[in-house]
N, C-alpha and C. Protein backbone atom coordinates (compact mmCIF):
# COMPACT_ATOMS: atom_id res chain seq x y z
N UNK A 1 4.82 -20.03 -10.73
CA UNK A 1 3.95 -19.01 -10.18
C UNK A 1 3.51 -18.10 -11.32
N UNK A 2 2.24 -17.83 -11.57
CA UNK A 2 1.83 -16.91 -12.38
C UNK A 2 1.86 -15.72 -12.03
N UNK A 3 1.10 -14.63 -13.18
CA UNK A 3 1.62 -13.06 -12.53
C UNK A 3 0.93 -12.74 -11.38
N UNK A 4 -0.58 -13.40 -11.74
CA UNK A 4 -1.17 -12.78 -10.49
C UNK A 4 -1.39 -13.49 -9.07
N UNK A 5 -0.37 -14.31 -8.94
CA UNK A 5 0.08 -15.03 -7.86
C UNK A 5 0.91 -14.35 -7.56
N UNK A 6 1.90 -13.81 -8.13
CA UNK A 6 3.08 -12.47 -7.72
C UNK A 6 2.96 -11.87 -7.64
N UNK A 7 1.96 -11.23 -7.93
CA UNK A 7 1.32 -9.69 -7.47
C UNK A 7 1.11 -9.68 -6.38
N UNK A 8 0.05 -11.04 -6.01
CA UNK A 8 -0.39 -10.94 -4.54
C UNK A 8 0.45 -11.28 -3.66
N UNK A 9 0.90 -11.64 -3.90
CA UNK A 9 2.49 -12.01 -2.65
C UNK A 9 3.80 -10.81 -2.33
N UNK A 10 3.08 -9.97 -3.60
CA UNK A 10 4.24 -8.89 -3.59
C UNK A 10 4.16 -7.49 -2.57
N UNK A 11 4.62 -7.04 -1.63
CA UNK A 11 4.06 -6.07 -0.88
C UNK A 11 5.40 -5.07 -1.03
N UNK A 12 4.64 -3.98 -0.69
CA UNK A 12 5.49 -2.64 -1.25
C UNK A 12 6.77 -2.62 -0.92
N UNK A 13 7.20 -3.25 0.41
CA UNK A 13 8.37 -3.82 1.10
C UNK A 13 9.43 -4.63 0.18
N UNK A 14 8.58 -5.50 -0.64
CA UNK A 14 9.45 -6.62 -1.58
C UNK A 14 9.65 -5.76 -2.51
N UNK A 15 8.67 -5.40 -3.10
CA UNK A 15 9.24 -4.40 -4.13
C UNK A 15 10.26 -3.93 -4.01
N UNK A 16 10.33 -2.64 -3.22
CA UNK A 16 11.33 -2.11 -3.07
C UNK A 16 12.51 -2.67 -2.94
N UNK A 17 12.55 -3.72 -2.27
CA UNK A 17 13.74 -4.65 -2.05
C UNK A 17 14.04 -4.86 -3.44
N UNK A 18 13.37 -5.12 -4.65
CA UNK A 18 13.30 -5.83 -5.35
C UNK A 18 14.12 -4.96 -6.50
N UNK A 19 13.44 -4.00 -6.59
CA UNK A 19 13.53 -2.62 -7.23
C UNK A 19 15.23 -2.21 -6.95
N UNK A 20 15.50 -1.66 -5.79
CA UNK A 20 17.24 -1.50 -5.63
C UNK A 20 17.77 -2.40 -6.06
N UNK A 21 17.68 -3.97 -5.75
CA UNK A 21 18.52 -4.94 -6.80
C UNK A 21 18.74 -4.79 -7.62
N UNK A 22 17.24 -4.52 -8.81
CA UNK A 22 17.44 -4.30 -9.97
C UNK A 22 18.13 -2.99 -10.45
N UNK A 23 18.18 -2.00 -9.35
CA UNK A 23 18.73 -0.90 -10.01
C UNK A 23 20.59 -0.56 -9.64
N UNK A 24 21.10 -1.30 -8.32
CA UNK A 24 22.24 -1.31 -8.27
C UNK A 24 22.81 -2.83 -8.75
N UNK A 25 22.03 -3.67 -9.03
CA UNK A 25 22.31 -4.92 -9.51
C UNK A 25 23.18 -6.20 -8.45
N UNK A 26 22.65 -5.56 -6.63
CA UNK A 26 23.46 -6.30 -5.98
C UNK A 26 22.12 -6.48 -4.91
N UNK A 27 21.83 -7.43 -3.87
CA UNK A 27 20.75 -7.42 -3.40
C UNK A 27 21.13 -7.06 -1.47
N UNK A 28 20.49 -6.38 -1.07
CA UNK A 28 20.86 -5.86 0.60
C UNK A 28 21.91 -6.31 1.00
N UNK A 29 22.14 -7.63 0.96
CA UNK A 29 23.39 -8.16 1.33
C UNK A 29 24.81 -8.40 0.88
N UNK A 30 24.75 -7.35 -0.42
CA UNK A 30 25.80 -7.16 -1.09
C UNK A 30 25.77 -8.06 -1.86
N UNK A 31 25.40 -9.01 -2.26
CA UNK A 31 25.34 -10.33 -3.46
C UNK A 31 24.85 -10.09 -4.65
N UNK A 32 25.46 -10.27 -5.23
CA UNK A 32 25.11 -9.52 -7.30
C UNK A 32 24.25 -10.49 -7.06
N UNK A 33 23.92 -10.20 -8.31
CA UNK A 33 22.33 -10.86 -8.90
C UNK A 33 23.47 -10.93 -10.33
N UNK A 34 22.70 -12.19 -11.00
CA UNK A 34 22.94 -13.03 -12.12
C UNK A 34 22.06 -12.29 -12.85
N UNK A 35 22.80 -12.21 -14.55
CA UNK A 35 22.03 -11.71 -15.39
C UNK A 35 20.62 -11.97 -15.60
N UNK A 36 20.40 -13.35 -15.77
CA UNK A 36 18.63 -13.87 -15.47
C UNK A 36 17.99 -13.26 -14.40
N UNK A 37 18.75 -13.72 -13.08
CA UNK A 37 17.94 -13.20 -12.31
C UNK A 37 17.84 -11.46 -12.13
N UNK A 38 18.46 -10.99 -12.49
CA UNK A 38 17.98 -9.38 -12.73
C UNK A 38 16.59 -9.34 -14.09
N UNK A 39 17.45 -9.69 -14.94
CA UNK A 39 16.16 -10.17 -16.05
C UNK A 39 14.55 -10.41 -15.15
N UNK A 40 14.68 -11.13 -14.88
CA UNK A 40 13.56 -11.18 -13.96
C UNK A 40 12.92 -10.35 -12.96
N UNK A 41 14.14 -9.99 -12.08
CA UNK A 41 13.76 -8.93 -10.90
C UNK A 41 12.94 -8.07 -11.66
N UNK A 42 13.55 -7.28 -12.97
CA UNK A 42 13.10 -5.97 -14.00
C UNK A 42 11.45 -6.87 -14.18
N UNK A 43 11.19 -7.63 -14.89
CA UNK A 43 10.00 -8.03 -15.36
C UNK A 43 8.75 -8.00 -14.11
N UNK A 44 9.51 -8.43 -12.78
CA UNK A 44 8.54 -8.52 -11.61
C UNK A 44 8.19 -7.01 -11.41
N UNK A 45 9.27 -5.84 -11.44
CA UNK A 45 9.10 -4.54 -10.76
C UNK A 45 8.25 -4.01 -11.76
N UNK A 46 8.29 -4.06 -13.28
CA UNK A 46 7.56 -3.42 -14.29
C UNK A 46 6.01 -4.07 -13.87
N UNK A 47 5.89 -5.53 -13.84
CA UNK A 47 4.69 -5.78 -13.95
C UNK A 47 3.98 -5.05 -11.99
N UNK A 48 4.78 -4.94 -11.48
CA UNK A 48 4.15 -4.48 -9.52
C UNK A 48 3.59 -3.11 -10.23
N UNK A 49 4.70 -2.34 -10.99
CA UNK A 49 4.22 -0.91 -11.05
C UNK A 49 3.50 -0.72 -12.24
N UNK A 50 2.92 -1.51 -13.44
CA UNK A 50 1.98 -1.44 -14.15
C UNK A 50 0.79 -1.47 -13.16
N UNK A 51 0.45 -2.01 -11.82
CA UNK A 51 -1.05 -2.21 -11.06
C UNK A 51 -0.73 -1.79 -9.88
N UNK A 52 0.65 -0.80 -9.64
CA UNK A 52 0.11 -0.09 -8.26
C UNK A 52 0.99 1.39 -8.39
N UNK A 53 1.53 1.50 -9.65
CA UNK A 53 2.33 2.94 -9.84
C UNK A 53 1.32 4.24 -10.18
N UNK A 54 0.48 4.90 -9.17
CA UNK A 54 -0.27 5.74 -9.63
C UNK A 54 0.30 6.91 -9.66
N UNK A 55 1.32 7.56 -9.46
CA UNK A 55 2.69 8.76 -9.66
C UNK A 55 3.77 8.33 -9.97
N UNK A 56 3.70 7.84 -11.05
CA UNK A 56 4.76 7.14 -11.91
C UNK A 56 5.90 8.32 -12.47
N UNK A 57 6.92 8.12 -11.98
CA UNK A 57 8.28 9.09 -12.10
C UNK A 57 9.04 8.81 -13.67
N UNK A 58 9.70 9.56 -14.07
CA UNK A 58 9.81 9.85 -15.83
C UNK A 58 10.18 8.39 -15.62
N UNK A 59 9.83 8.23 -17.33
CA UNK A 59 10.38 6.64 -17.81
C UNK A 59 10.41 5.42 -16.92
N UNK A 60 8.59 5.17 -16.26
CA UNK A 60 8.81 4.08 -15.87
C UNK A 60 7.43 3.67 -16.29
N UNK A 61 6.91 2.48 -15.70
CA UNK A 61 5.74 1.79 -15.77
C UNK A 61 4.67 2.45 -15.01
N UNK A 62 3.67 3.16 -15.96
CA UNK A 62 2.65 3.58 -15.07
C UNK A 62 1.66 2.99 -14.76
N UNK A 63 0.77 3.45 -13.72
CA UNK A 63 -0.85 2.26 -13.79
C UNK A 63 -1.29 1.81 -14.85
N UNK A 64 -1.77 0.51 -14.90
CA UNK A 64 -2.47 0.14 -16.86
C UNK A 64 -1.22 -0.20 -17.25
N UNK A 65 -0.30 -0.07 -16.98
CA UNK A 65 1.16 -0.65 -17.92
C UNK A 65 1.54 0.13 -19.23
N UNK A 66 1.35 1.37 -18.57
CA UNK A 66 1.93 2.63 -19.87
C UNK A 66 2.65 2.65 -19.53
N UNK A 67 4.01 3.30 -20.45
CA UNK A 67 5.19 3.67 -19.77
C UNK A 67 5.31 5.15 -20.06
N UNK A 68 5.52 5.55 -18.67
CA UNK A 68 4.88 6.74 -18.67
C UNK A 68 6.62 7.74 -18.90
N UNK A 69 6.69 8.97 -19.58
CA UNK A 69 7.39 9.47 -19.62
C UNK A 69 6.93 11.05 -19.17
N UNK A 70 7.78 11.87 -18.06
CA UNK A 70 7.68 12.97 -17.68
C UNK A 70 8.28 14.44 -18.66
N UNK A 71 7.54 15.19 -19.05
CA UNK A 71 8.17 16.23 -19.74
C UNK A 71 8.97 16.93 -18.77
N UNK A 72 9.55 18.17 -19.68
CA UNK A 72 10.25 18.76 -18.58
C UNK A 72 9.84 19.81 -17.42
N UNK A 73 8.41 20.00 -18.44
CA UNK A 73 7.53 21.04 -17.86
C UNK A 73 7.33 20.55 -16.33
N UNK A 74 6.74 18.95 -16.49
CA UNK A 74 6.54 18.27 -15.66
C UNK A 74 7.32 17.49 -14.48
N UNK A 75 8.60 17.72 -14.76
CA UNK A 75 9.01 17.45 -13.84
C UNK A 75 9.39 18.88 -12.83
N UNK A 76 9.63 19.92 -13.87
CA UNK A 76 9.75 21.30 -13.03
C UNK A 76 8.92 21.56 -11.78
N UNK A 77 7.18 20.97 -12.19
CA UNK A 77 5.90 21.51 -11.55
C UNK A 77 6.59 20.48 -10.09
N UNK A 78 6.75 19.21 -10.65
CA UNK A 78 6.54 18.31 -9.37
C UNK A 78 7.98 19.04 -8.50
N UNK A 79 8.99 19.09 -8.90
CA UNK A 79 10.15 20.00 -7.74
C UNK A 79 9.41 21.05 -7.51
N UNK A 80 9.18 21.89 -7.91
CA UNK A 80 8.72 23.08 -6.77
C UNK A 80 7.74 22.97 -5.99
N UNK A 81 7.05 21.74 -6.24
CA UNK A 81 6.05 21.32 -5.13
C UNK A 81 6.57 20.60 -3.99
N UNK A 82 7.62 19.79 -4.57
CA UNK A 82 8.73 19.36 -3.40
C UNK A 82 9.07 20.26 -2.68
N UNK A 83 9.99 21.64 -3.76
CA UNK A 83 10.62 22.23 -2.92
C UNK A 83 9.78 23.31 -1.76
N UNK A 84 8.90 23.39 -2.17
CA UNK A 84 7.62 24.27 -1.20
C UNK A 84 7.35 24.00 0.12
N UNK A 85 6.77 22.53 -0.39
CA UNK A 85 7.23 21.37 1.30
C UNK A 85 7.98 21.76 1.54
N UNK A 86 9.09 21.04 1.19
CA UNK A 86 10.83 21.69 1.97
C UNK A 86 10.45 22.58 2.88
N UNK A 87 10.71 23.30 1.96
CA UNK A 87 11.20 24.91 2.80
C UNK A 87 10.16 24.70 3.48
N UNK A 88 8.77 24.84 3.62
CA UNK A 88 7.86 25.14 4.72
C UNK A 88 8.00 24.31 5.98
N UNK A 89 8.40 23.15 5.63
CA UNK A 89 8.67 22.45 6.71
C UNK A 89 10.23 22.72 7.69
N UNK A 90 11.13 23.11 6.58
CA UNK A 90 12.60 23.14 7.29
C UNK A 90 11.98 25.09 8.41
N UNK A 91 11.20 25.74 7.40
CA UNK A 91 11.08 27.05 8.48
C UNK A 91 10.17 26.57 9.34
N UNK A 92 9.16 25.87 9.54
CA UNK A 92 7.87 25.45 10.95
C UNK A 92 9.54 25.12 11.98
N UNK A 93 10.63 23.86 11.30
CA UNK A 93 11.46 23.75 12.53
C UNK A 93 11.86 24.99 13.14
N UNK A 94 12.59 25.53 12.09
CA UNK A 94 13.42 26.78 12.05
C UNK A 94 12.56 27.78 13.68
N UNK A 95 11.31 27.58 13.13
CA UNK A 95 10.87 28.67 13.70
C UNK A 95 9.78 28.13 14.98
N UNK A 96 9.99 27.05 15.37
CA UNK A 96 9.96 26.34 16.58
C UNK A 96 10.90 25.59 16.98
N UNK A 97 11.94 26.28 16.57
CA UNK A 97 13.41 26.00 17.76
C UNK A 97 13.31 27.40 18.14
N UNK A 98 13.37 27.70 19.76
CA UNK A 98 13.65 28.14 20.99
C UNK A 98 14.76 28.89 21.15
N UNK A 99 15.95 27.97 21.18
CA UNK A 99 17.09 28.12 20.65
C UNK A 99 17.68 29.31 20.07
N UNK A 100 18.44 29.70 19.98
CA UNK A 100 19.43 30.34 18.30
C UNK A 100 20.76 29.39 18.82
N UNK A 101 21.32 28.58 19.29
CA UNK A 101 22.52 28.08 18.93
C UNK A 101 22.58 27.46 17.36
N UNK A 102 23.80 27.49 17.28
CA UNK A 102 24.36 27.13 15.71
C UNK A 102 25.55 26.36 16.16
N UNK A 103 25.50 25.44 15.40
CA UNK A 103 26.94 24.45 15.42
C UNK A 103 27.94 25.22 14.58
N UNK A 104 29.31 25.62 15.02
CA UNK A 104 30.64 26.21 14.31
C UNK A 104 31.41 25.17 14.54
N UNK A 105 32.53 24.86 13.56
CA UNK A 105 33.43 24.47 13.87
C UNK A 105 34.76 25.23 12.94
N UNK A 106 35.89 24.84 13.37
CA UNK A 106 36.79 25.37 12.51
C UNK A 106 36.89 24.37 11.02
N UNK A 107 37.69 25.07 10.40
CA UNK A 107 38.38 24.46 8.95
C UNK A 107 38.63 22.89 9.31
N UNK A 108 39.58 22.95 10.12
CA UNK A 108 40.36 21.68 10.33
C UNK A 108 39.54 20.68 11.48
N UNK A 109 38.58 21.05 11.75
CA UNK A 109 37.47 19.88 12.55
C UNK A 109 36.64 19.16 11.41
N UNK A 110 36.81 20.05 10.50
CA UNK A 110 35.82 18.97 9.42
C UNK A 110 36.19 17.79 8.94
């Protein structure tokens, strides 16, 4: 199979599948992966996210097949944009629950 026969067969689903293998080195079903075949898994995930990584996270393969590295500046900007979401979203719940109950428990229920 060539690359761009694997590209097209590859859907964001496999990837990902593909991607945790390569990164815990065992595949969904708990079964290691063989040095080759990780070798490989890595070569398939670099070449998926060279042609579909358009927010490419520090030190990986970006669109075009740069490898893109995040400063620190840059990763600061992207968390507080996370964390902004967050919070705005955890207060919309916050503040469309009805409610005030709170879950307590003691020391020794935990």
């Amino acid at each position: 199979m060539d690359i761009s026969q694997l590209l097209a067969v590859m859907t964001p689903e496999i990837y990902q599948r593909i991607l945790t293998a390569v990164e815990t080195g065992k595949w969904l079903d708990g079964s290691p992966l063989t040095s080759q075949l990780r070798d490989s898994a890595m070569q398939a995930v670099m070449l998926y996210q060279s042609r579909h990584n358009i927010h490419a996270d520090h030190m990986t393969v970006a669109a075009g097949g740069e490898i893109k590295f995040k400063s620190k500046a840059e990763f600061k900007r992207d968390f507080a944009i996370d964390a902004a979401t967050t919070s705005h979203n955890v207060d919309t719940v916050i503040n469309n629950n009805n409610n005030n109950d709170i879950a307590r428990f003691e020391h020794d229920q935990l």
